[in-house]
Protein backbone atom coordinates (compact mmCIF):
# COMPACT_ATOMS: atom_id res chain seq x y z
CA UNK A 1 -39.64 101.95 -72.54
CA UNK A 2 -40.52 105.81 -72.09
CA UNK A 3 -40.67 107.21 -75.95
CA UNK A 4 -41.20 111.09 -76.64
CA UNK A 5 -42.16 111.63 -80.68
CA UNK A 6 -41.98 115.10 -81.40
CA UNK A 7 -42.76 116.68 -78.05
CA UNK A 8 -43.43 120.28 -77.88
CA UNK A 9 -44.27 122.81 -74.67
CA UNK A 10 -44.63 126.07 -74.26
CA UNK A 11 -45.10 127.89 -70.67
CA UNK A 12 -46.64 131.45 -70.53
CA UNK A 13 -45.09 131.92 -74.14
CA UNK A 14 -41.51 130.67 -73.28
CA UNK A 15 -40.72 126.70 -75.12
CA UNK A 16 -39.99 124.41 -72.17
CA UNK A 17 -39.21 121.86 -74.60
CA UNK A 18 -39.06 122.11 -78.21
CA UNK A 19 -39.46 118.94 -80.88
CA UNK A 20 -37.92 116.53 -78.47
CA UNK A 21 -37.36 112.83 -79.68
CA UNK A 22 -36.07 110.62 -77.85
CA UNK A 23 -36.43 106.64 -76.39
CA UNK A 24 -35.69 106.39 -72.64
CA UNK A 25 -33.93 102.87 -71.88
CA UNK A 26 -35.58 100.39 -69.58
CA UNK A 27 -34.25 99.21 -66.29
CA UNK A 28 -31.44 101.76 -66.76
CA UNK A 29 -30.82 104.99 -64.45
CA UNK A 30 -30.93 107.82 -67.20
CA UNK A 31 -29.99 111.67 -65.98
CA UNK A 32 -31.79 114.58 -67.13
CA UNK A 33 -28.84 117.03 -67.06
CA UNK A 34 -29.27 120.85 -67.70
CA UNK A 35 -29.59 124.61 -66.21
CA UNK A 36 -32.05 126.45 -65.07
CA UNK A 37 -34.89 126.61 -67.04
CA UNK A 38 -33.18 123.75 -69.46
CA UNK A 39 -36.92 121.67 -69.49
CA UNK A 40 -35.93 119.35 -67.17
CA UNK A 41 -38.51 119.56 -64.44
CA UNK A 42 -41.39 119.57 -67.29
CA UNK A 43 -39.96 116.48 -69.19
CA UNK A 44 -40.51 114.35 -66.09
CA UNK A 45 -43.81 115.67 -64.98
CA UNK A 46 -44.80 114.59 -68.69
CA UNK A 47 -44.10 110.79 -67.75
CA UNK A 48 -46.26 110.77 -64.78
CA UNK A 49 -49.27 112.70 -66.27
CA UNK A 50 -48.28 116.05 -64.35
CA UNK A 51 -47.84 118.19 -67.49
CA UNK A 52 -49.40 117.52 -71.27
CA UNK A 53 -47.43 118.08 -74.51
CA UNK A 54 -48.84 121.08 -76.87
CA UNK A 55 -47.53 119.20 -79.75
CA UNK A 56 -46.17 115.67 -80.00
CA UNK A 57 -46.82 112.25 -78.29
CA UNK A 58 -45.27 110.23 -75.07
CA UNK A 59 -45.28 106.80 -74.89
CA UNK A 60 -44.68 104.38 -71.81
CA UNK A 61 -44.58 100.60 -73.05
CA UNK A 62 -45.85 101.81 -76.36
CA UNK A 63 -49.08 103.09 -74.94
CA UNK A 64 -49.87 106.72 -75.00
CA UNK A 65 -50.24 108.39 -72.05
CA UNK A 66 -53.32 110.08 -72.92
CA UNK A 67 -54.70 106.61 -72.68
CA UNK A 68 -53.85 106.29 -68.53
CA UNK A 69 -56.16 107.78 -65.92
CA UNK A 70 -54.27 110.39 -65.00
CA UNK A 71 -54.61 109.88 -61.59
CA UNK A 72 -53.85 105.74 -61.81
CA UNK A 73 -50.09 107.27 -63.66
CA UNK A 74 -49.90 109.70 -60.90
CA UNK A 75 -50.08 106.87 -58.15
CA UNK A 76 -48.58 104.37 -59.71
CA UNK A 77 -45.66 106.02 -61.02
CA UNK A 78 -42.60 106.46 -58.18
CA UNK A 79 -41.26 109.91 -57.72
CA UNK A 80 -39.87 112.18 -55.39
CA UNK A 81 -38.39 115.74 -55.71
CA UNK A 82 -35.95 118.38 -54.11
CA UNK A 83 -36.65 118.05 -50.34
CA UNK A 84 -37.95 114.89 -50.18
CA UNK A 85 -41.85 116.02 -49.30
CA UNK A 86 -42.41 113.36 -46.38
CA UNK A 87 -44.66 115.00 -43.80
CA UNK A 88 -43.42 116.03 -40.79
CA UNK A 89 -45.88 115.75 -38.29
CA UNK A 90 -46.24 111.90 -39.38
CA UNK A 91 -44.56 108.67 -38.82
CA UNK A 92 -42.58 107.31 -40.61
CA UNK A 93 -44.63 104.67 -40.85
CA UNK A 94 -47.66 106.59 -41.74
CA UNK A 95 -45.26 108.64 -44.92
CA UNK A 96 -44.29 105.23 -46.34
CA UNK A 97 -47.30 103.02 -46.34
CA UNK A 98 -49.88 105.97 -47.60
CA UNK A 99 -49.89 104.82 -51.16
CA UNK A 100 -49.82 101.18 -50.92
CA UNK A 101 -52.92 101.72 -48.21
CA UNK A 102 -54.57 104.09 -50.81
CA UNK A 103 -54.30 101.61 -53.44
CA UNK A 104 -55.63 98.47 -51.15
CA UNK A 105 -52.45 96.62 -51.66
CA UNK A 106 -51.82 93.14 -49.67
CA UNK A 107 -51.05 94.35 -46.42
CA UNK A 108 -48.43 91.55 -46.12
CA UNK A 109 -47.10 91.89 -49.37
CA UNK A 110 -45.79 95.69 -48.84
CA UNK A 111 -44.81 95.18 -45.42
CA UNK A 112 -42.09 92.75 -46.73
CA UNK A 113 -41.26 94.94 -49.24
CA UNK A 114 -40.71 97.50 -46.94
CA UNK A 115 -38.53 95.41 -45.45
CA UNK A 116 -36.18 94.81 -48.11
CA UNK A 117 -36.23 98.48 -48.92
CA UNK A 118 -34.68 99.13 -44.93
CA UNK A 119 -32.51 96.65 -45.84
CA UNK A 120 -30.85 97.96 -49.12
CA UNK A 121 -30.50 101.89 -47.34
CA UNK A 122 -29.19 99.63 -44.48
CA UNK A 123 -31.70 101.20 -41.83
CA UNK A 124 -32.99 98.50 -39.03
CA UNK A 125 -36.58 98.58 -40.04
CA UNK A 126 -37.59 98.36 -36.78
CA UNK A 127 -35.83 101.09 -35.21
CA UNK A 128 -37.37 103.42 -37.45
CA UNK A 129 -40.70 102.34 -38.44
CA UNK A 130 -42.41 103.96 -35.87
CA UNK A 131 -39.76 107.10 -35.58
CA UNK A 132 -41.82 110.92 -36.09
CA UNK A 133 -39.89 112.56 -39.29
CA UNK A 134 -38.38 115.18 -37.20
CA UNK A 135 -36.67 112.70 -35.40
CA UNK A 136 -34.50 111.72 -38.29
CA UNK A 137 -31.21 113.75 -39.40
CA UNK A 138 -30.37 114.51 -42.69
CA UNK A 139 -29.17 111.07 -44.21
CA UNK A 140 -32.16 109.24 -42.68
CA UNK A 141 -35.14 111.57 -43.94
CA UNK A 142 -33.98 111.22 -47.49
CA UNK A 143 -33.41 107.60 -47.24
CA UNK A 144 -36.67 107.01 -46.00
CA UNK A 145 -37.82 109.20 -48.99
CA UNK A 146 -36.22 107.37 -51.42
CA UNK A 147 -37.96 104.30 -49.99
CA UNK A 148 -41.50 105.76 -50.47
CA UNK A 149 -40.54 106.77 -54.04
CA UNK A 150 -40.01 103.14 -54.69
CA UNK A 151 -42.62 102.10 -53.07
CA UNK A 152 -44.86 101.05 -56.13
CA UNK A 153 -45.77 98.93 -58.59
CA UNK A 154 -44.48 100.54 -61.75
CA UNK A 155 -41.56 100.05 -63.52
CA UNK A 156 -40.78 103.61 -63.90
CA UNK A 157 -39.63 105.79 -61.01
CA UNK A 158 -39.42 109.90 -61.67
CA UNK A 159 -36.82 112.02 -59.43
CA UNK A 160 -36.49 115.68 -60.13
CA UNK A 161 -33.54 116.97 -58.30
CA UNK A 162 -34.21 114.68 -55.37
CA UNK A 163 -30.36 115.84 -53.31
CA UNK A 164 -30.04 118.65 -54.26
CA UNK A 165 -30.46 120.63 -50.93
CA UNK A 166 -28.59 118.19 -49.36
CA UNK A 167 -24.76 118.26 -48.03
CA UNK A 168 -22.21 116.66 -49.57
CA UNK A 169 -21.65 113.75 -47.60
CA UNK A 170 -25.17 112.93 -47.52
CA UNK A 171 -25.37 113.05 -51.32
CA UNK A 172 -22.79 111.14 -52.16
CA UNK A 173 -24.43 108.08 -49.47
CA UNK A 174 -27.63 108.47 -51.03
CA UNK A 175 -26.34 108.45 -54.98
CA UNK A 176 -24.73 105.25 -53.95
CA UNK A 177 -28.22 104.22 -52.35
CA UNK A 178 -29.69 104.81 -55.58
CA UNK A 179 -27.84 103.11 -57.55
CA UNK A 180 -28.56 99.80 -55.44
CA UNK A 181 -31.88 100.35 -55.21
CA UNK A 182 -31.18 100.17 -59.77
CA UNK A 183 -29.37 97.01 -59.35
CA UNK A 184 -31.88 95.25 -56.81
CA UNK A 185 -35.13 96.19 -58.57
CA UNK A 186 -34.03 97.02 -62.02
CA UNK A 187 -36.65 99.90 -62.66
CA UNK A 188 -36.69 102.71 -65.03
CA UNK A 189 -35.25 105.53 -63.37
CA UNK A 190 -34.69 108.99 -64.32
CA UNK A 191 -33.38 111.95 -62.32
CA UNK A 192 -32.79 115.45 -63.20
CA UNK A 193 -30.17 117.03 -62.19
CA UNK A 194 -27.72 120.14 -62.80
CA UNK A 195 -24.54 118.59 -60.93
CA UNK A 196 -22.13 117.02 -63.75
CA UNK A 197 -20.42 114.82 -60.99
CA UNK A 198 -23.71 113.25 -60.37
CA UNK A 199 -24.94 112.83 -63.35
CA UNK A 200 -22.13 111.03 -64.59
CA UNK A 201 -21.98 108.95 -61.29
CA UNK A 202 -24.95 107.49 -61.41
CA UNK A 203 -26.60 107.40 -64.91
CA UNK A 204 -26.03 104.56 -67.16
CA UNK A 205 -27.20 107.34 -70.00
CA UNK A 206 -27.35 110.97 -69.88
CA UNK A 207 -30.14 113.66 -71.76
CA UNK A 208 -28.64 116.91 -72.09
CA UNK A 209 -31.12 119.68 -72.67
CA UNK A 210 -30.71 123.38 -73.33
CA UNK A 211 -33.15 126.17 -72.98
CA UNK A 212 -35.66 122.86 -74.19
CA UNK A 213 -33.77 121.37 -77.00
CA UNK A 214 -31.99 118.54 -76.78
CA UNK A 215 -28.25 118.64 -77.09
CA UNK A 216 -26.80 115.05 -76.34
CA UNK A 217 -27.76 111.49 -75.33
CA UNK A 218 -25.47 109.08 -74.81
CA UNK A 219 -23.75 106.46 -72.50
CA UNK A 220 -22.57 108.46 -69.05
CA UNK A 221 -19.24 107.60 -70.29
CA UNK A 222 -18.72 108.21 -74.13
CA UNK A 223 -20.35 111.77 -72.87
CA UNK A 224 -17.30 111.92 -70.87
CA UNK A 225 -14.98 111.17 -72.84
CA UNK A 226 -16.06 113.13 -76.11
CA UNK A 227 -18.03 116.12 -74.59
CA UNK A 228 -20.19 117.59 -77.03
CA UNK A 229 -22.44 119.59 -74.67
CA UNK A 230 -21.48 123.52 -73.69
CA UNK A 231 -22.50 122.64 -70.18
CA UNK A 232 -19.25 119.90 -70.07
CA UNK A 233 -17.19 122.21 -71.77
CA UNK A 234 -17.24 124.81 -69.59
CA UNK A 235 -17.40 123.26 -66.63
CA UNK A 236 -14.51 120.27 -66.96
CA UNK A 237 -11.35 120.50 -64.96
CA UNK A 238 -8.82 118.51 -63.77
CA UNK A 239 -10.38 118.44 -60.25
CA UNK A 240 -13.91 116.82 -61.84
CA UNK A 241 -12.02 114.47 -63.68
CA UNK A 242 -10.33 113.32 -60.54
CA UNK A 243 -14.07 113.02 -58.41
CA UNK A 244 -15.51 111.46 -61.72
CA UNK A 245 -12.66 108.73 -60.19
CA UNK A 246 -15.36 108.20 -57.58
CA UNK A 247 -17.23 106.61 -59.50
CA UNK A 248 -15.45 104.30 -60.76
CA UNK A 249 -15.22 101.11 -59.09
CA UNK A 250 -12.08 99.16 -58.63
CA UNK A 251 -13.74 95.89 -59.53
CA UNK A 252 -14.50 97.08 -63.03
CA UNK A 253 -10.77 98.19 -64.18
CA UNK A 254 -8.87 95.64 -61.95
CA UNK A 255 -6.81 93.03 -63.98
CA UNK A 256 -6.01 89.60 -63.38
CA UNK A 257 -3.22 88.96 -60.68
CA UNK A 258 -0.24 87.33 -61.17
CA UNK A 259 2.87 86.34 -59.41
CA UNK A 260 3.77 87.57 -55.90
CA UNK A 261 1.24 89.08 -53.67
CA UNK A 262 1.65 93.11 -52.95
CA UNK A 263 2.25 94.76 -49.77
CA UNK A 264 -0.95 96.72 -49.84
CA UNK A 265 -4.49 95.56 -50.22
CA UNK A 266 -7.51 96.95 -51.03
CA UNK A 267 -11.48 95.71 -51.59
CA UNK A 268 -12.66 95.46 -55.19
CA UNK A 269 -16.00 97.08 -53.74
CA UNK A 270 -13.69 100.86 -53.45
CA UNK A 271 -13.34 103.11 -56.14
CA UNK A 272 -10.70 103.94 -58.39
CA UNK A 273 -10.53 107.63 -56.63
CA UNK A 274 -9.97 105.78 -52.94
CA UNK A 275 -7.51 103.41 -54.94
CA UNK A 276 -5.12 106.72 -56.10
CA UNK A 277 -5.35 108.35 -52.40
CA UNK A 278 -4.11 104.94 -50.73
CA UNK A 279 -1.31 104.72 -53.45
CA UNK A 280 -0.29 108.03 -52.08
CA UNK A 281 -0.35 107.49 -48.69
CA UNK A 282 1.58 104.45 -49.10
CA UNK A 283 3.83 105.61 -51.74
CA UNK A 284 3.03 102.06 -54.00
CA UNK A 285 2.55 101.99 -57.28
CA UNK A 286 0.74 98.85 -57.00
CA UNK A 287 -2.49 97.12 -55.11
CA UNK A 288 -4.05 93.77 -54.50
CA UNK A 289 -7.24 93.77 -54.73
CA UNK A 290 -9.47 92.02 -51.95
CA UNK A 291 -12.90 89.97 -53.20
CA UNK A 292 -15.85 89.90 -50.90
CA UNK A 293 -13.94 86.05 -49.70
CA UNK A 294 -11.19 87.97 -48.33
CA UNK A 295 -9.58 86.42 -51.43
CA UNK A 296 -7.30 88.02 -54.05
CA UNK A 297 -9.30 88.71 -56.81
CA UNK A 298 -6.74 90.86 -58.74
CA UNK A 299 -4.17 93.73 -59.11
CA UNK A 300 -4.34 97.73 -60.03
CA UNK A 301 -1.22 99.70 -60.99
CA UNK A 302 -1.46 103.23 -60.88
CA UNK A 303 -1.03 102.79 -64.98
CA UNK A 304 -4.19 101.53 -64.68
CA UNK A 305 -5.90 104.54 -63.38
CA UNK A 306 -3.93 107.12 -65.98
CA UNK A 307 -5.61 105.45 -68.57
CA UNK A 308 -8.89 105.48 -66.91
CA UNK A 309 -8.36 109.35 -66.60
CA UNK A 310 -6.96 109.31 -69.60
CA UNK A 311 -9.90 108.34 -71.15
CA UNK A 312 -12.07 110.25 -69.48
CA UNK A 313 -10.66 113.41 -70.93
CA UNK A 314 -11.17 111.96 -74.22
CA UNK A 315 -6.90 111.29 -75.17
CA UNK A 316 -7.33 108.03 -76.20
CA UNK A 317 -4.25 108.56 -78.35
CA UNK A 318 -1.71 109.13 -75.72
């Protein structure tokens, strides 16, 4: 649990955050939304001992911080920012295993970690372990940074606008390797970001902030569907609604199946968006959906996803 009591900061005479309270959720992915200049960047660097409140207290596990070393925090504490920071003229080898070797870890130990980690960006470990950084293109540098950010034994892992340089394709592959990496090691993850469409893909709860105050916090999807926050507001359109399908998956909106089977299929593992575009391509109005058995594990009407849209805009009353 990551608790800030009455936080204030000023920068050079500007507040950076202002009187924040608020109680980050464990083992959840929660998104630090906002502009410019919203706080963001100095609300992280306040969990990992990078920045200090002026005013006000932060808490991780109910300890204050001011009781770490500042340096142990630092170390211990996984986190990763816009361009990834691996060094170039290294190994990939040599980028990932530079904290656990600083820290005099069990050799063993955080080579099978390491492992695992391949495993869940689905990179062959041993293809790449011993790769130079500029070897790698695009999707494989940022995977292998994600890695080292996770690479530690905290519970808490700190990404400030990690894909945000990235192209589109790449971050949509590494928001979904994110959100395994959440479900496989169930740490405390937050990420700021000033993309809606991520934010609301991959947080389980999302902090709004605004020029250092905080506007909203709330489920990803009650934010969605009863936006509250100026930066929703102006930015919602029909098109978002339809990528916020993306994130969506099938498995969580199918329904049970009964009676005859359908003449088009489709894996519970796709999303509701990739659901609507095969509908249209096939001109059906209705889908069996596959299980990872190769068994039918339900059925999705297009009904189905109306109402998901539906309530995403918030016309729960229709």
């Amino acid at each position: 649990m990551i608790f800030f009591e009455e936080v204030t900061k000023i920068h050079n005479r500007v507040v950076s955050l202002e009187n924040l309270n608020i109680e980050i959720n464990s083992e959840k992915i929660t998104v630090v939304l906002g502009k410019g200049k919203s706080g963001k960047t100095t609300m992280l660097n306040m969990i990992n001992g990078l920045d200090k409140p002026d005013i006000g207290e932060v808490y991780i596990n109910n300890i204050n911080i001011k009781e770490f070393d500042s340096k142990i925090l630092k170390s211990n504490c996984g986190y990763m920012t816009t361009g990834g920071n691996l060094f170039s003229n290294m190994s990939v080898k040599k980028n990932i295993y530079l904290l656990p070797k600083k820290l005099k870890w069990d050799k063993e130990t955080y080579e099978s970690r390491v492992q695992e980690y391949f495993e869940i960006v689905e990179l062959n470990y041993y293809e790449y372990i011993n790769k130079k950084v500029y070897e790698l293109n695009e999707v494989e540098y940022y995977k292998i940074a994600l890695i080292r950010a996770f690479l530690n034994n905290s519970s808490i892992v700190i990404l400030d606008e990690p894909f945000k340089e990235v192209t589109v394709n790449t971050r949509m592959e590494l928001q979904e390797d994110l959100i395994k990496f959440q479900k496989a090691l169930k740490k405390t993850i937050v990420f700021a970001t000033d993309n809606i469409e991520e934010a609301v893909k991959i947080g389980n709860y999302i902090i709004i902030l605004n020029e250092g105050k905080l506007e909203v916090y709330d489920k990803a999807e009650s934010i969605m569907s009863n936006p509250k926050s100026s930066i929703f507001t102006e930015s919602l359109s029909n098109d978002l609604y339809l990528n916020m399908l993306e994130s969506m998956k099938i498995e969580d909106y199918m329904i049970p199946k009964y009676g005859k089977e359908f003449s088009e299929k489709i894996s519970e593992n796709k999303t509701l968006k990739d659901a609507l575009s095969y509908m249209f391509q096939k001109t059906v109005y209705d889908l069996d959906i596959i299980g990872e058995n190769g068994k039918i594990v339900g059925a999705l009407n297009v009904k189905d996803i109306i109402k998901a849209l539906t309530y995403l805009k918030g016309d729960q009353n229709e």
